[in-house]
N, C-alpha and C. Protein backbone atom coordinates (compact mmCIF):
# COMPACT_ATOMS: atom_id res chain seq x y z
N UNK A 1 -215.55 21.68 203.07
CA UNK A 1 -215.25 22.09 204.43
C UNK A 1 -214.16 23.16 204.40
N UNK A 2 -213.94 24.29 205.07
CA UNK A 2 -213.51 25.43 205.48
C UNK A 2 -212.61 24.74 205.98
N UNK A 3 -211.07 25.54 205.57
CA UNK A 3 -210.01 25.44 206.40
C UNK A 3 -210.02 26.10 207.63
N UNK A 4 -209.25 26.18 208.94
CA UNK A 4 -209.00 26.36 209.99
C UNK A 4 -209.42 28.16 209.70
N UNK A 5 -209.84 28.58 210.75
CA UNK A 5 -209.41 30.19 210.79
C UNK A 5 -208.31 30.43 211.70
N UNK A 6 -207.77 31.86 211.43
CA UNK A 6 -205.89 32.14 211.73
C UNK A 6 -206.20 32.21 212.89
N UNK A 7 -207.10 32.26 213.74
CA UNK A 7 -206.96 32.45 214.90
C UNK A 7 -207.58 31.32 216.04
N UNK A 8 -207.53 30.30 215.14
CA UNK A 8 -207.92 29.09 216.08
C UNK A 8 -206.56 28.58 216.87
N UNK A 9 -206.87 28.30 217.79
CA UNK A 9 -205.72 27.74 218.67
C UNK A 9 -204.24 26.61 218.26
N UNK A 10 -203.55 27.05 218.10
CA UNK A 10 -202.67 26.05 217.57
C UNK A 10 -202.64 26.11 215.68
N UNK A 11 -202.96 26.84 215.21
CA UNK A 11 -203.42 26.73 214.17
C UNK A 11 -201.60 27.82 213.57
N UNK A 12 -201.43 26.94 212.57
CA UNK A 12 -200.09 27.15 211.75
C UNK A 12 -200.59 27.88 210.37
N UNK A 13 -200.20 28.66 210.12
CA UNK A 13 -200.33 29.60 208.71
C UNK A 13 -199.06 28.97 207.95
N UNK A 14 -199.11 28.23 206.48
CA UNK A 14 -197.81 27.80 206.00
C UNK A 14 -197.96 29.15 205.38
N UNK A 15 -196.32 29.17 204.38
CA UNK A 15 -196.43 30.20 203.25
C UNK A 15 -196.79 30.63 202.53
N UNK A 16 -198.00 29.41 202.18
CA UNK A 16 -198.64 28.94 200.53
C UNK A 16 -200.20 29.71 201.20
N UNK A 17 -200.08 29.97 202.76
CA UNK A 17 -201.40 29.98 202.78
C UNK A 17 -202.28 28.96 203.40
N UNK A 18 -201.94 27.80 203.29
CA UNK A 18 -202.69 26.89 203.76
C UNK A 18 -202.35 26.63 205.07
N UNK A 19 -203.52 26.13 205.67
CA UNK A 19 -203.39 25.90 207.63
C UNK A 19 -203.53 24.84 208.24
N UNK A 20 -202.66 24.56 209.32
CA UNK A 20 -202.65 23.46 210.10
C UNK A 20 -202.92 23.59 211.27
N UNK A 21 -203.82 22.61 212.30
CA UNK A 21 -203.77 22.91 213.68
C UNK A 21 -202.44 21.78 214.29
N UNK A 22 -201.77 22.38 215.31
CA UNK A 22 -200.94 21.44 215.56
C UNK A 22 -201.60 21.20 217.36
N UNK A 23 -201.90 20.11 217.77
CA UNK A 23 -201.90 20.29 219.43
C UNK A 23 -201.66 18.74 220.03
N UNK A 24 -201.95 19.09 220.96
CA UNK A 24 -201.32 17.71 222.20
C UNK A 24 -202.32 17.15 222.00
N UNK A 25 -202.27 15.97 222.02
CA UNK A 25 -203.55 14.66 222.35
C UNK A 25 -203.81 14.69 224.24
N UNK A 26 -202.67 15.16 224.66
CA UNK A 26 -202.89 14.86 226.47
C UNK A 26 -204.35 15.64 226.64
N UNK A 27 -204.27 16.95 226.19
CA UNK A 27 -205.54 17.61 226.35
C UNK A 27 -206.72 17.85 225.59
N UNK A 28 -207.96 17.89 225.59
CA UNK A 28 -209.35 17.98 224.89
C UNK A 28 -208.98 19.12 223.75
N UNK A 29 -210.29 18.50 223.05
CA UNK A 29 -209.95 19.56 221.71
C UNK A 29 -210.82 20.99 222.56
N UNK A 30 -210.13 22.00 221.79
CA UNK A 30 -210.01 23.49 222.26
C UNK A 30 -211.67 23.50 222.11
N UNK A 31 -212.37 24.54 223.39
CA UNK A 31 -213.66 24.92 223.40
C UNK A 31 -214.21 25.40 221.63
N UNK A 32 -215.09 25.15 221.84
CA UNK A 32 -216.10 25.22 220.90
C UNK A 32 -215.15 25.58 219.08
N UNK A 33 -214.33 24.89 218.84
CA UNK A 33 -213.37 24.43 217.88
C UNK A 33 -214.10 23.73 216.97
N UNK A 34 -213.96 24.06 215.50
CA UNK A 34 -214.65 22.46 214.89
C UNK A 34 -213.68 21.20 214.98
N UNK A 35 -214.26 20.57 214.72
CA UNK A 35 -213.04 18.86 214.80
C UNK A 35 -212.80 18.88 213.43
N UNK A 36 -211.83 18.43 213.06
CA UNK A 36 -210.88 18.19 211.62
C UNK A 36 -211.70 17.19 210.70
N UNK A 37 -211.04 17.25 209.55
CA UNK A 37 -211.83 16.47 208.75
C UNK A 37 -210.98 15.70 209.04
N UNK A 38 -209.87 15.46 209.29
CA UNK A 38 -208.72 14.41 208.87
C UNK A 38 -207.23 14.95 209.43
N UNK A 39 -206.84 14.00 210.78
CA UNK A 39 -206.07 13.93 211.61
C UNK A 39 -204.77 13.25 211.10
N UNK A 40 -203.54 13.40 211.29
CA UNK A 40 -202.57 12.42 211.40
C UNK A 40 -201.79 12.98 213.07
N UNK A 41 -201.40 11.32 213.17
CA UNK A 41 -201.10 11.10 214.86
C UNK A 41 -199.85 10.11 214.98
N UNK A 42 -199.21 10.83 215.52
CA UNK A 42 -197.74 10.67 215.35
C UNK A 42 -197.63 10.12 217.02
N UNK A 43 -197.64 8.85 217.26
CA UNK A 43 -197.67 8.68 218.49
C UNK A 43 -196.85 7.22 217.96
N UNK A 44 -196.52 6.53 219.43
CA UNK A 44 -195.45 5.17 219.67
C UNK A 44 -196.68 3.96 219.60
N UNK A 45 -197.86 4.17 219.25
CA UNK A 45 -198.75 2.95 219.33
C UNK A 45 -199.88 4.03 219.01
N UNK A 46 -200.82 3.20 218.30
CA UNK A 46 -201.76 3.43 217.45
C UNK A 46 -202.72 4.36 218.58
N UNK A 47 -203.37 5.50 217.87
CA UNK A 47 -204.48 6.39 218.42
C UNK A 47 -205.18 5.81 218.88
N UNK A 48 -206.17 6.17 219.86
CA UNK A 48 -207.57 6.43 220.50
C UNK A 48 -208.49 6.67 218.54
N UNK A 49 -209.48 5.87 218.61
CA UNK A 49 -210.60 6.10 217.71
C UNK A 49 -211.40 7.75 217.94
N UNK A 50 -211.45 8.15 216.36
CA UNK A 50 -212.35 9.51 216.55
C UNK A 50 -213.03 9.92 215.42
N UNK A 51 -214.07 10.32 215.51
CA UNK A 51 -215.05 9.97 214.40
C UNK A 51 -214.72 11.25 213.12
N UNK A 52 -213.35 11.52 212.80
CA UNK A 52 -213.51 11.97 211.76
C UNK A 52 -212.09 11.14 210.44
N UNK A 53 -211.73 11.43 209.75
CA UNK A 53 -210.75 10.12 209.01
C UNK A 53 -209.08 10.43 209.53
N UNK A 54 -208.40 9.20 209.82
CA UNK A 54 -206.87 9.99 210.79
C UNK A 54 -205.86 9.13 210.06
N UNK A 55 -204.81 8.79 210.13
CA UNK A 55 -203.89 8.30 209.99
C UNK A 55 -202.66 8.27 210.44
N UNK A 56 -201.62 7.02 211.18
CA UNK A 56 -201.19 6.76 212.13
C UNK A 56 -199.92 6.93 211.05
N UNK A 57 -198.34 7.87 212.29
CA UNK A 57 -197.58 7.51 211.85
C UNK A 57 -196.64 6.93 213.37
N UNK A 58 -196.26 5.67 212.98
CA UNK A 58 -195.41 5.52 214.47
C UNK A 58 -194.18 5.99 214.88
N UNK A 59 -194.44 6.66 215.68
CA UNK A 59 -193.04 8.10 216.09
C UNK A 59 -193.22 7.79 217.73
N UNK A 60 -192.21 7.23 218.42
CA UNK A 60 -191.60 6.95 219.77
C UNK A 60 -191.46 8.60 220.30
N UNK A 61 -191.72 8.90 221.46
CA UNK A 61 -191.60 9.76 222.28
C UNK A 61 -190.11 10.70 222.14
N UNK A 62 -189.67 11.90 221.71
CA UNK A 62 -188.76 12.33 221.97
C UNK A 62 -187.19 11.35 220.85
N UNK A 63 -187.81 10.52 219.90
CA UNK A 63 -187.41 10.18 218.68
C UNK A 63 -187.54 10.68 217.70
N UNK A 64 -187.44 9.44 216.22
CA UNK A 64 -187.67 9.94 215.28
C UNK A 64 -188.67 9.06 214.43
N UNK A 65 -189.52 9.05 213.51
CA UNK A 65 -190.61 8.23 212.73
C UNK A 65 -189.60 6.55 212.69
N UNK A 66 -190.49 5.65 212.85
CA UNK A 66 -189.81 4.33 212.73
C UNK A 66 -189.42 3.98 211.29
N UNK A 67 -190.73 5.30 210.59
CA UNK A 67 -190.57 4.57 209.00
C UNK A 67 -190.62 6.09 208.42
N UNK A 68 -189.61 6.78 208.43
CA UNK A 68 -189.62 8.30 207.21
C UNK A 68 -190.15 8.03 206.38
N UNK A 69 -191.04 6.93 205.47
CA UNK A 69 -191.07 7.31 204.41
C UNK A 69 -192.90 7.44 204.68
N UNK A 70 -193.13 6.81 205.26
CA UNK A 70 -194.66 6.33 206.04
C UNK A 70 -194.57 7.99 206.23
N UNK A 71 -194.25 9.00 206.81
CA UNK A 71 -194.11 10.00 207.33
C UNK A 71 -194.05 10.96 206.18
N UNK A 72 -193.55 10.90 205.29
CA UNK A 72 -193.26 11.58 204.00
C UNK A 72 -194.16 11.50 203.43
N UNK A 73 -195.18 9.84 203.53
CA UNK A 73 -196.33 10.36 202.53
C UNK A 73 -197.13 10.73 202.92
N UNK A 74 -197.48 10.59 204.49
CA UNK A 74 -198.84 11.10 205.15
C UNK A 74 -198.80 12.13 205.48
N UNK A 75 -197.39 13.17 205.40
CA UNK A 75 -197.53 14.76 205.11
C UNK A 75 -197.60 15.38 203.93
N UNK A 76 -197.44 15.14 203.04
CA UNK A 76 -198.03 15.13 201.23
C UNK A 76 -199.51 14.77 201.39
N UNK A 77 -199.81 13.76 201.84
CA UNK A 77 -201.46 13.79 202.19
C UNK A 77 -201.99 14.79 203.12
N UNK A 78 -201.45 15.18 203.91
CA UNK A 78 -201.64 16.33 205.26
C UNK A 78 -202.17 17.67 204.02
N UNK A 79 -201.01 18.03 203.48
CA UNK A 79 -200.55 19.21 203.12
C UNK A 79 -201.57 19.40 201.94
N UNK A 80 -202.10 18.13 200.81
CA UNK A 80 -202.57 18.67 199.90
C UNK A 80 -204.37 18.63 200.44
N UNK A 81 -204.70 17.88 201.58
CA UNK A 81 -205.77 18.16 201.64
C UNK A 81 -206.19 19.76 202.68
N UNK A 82 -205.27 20.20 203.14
CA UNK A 82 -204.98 21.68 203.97
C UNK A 82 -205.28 22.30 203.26
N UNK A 83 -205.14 21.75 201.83
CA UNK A 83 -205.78 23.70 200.55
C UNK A 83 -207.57 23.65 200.88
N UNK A 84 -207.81 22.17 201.40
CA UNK A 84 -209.67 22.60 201.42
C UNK A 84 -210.54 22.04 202.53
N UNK A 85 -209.51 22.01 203.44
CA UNK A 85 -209.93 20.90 204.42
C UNK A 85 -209.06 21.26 205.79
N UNK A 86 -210.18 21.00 207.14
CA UNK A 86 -209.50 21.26 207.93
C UNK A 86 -208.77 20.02 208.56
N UNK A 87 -206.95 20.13 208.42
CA UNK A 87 -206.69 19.12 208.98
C UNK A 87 -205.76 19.59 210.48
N UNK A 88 -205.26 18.50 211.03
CA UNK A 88 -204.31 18.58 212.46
C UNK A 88 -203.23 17.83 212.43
N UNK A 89 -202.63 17.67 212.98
CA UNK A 89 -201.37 17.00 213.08
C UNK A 89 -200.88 17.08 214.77
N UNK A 90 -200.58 15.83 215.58
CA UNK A 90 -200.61 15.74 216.87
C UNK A 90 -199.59 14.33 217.25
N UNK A 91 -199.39 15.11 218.31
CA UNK A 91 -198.65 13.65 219.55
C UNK A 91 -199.13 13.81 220.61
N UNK A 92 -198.37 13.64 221.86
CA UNK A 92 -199.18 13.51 223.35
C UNK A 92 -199.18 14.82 223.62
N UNK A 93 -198.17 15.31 223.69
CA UNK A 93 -197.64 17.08 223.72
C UNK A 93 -197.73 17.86 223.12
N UNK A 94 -197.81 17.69 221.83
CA UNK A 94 -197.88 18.95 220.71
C UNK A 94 -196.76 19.75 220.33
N UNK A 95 -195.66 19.34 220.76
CA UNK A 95 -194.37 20.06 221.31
C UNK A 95 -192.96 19.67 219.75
N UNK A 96 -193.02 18.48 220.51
CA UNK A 96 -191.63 17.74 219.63
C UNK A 96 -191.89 17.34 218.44
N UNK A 97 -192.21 15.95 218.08
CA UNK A 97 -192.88 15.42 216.76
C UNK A 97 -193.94 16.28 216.16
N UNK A 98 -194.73 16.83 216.82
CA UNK A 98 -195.70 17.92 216.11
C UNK A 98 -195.20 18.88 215.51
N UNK A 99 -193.95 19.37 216.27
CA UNK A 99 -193.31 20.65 215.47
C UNK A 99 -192.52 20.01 214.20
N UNK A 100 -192.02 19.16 214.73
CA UNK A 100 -190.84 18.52 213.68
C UNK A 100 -191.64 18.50 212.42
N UNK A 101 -193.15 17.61 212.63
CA UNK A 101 -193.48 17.77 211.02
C UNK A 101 -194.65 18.55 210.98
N UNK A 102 -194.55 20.03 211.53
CA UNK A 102 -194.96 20.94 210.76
C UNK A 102 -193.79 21.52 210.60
N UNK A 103 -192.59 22.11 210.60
CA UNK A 103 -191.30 22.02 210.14
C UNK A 103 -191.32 21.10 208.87
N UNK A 104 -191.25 20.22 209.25
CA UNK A 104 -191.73 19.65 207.73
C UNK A 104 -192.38 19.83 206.16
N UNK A 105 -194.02 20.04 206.54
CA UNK A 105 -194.73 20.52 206.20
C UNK A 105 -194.27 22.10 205.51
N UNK A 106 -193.52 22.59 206.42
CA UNK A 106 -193.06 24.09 205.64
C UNK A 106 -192.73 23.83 204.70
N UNK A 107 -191.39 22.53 204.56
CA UNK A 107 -190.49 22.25 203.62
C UNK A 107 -191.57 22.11 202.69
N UNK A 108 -192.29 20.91 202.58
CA UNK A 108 -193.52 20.66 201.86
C UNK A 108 -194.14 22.03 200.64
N UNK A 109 -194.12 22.58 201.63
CA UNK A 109 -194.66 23.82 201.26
C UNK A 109 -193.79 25.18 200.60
N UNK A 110 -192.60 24.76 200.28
CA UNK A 110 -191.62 25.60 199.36
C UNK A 110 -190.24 26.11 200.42
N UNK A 111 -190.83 26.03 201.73
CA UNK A 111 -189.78 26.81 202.59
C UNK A 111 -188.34 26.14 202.71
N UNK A 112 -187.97 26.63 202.94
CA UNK A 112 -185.77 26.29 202.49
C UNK A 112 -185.76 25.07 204.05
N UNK A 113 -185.17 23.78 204.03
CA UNK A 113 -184.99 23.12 205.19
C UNK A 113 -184.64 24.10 206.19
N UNK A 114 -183.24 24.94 206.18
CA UNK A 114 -182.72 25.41 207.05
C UNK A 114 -183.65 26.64 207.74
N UNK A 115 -184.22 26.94 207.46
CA UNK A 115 -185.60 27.97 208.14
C UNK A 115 -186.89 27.63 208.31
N UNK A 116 -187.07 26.50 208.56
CA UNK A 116 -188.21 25.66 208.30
C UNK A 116 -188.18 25.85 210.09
N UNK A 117 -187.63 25.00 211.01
CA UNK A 117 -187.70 25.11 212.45
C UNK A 117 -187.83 26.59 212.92
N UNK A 118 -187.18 27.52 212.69
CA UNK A 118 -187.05 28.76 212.72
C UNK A 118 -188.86 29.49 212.45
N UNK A 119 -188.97 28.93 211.44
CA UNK A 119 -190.56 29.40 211.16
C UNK A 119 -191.52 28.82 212.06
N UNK A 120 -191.30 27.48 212.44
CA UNK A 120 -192.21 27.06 213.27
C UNK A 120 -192.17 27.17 214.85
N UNK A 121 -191.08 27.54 215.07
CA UNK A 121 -190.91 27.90 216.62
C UNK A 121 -191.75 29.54 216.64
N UNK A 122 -191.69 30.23 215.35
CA UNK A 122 -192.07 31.77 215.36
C UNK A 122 -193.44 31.96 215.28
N UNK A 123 -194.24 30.50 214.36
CA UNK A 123 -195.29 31.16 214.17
C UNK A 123 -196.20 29.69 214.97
N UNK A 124 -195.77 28.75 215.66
CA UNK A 124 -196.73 27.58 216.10
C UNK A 124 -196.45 27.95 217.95
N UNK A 125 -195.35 27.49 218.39
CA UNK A 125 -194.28 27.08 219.26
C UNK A 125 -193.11 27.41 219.54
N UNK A 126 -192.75 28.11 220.60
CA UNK A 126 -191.57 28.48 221.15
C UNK A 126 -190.23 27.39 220.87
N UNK A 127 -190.67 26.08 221.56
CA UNK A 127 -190.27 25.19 221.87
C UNK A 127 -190.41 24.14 220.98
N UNK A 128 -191.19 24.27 219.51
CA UNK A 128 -191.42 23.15 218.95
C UNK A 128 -190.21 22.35 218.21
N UNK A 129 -189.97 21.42 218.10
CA UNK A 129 -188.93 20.30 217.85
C UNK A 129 -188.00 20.55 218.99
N UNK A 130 -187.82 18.99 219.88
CA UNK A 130 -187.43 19.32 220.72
C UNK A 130 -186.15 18.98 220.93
N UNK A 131 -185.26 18.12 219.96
CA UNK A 131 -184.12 17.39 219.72
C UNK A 131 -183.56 18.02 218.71
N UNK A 132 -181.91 17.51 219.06
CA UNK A 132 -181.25 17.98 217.89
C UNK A 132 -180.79 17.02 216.84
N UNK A 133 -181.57 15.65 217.41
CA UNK A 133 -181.76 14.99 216.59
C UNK A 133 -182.93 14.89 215.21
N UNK A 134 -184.48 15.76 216.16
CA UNK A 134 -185.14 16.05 215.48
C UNK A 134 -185.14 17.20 214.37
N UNK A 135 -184.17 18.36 214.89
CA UNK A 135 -183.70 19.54 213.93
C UNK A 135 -182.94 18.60 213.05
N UNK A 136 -182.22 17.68 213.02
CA UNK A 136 -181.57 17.54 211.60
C UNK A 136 -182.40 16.54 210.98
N UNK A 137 -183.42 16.24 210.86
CA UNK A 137 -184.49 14.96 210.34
C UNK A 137 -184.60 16.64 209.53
N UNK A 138 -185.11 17.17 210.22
CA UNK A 138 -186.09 18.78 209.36
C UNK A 138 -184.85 18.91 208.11
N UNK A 139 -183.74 19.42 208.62
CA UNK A 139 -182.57 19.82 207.67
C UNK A 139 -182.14 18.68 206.89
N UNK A 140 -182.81 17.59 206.88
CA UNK A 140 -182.02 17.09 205.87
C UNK A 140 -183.67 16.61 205.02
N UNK A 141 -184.84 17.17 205.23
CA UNK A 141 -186.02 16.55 204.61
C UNK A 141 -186.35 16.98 203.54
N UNK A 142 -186.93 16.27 202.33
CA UNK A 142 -187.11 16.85 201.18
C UNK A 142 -188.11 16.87 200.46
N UNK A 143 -188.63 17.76 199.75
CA UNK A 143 -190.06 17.78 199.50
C UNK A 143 -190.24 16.71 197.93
C-alpha cells in the first residue's frame, strides 16, 4: 500500500520523507481520501470500530498520555510502518494530542526536541499542541 500523497488533507511530510495524516475524529474522513491501513487514536476512552487495523492510546482531552510509554511504542509502530503504509494519527480535534505526537513523531524521525513543535505548527497546524504542558512532553521526548 502507497503512502499518503503530499497533498492529501492533513497529511504531514516528516524529514525522513515519510507521511502522516493527522485529523479530528469529530469530522468524516476527507472526500474521496483512501482510509489508512492503520490508525492510532489518542482519545480518553477507547475508539469507535473501523475496518482497517488501529490502536488505542488513552490521552484525556487537553492532557497528557495516561501511560508515555504505551505512547512511545505505538509511535515507533506509527513511524516505522509510514515508510510503506498509509497511516493517521487522531483525537476529537486534530489540534492538541494530534500535534503533540506528530511533534513527536518528528523527534522519532531525527528532528532536535526543541524544533519539533515549531515544525509541526509550520507544516500540519497553526495551532497544533495546545498546552504548555503539552510543549514540554515534546521537549523532553526521546527517540
Amino acid at each position: 500500500m502507497d503512502p499518503w500523497a503530499e497533498t492529501e488533507p492533513g497529511v504531514l511530510v516528516l524529514p525522513s520523507g515519510r507521511r502522516v495524516r493527522g485529523r479530528g475524529l469529530r469530522r468524516p474522513l476527507p472526500d474521496g481520501s483512501p482510509p489508512p491501513a492503520f490508525g492510532l487514536y489518542l482519545l480518553g476512552r477507547p475508539p469507535c470500530p473501523v475496518p482497517w487495523t488501529t490502536r488505542w492510546v488513552c490521552w484525556p482531552d487537553f492532557r497528557l498520555p495516561t501511560a508515555p510509554v504505551d505512547l512511545h511504542d505505538a509511535l515507533r509502530e506509527l513511524w516505522q510502518r509510514a515508510e510503506t503504509e498509509r497511516v493517521e494519527v487522531a483525537c476529537s480535534g486534530g489540534t492538541g494530542r494530534t500535534g503533540t505526537a506528530l511533534a513527536c513523531l518528528a523527534v522519532l524521525d531525527g528532528l532536535p526536541p526543541a524544533r519539533a513543535v515549531a515544525f509541526v505548527r509550520g507544516h500540519y497546524r497553526r495551532h497544533a499542541v495546545e498546552t504548555r504542558g503539552q510543549a514540554r512532553f515534546v521537549a523532553s521526548f526521546t527517540a
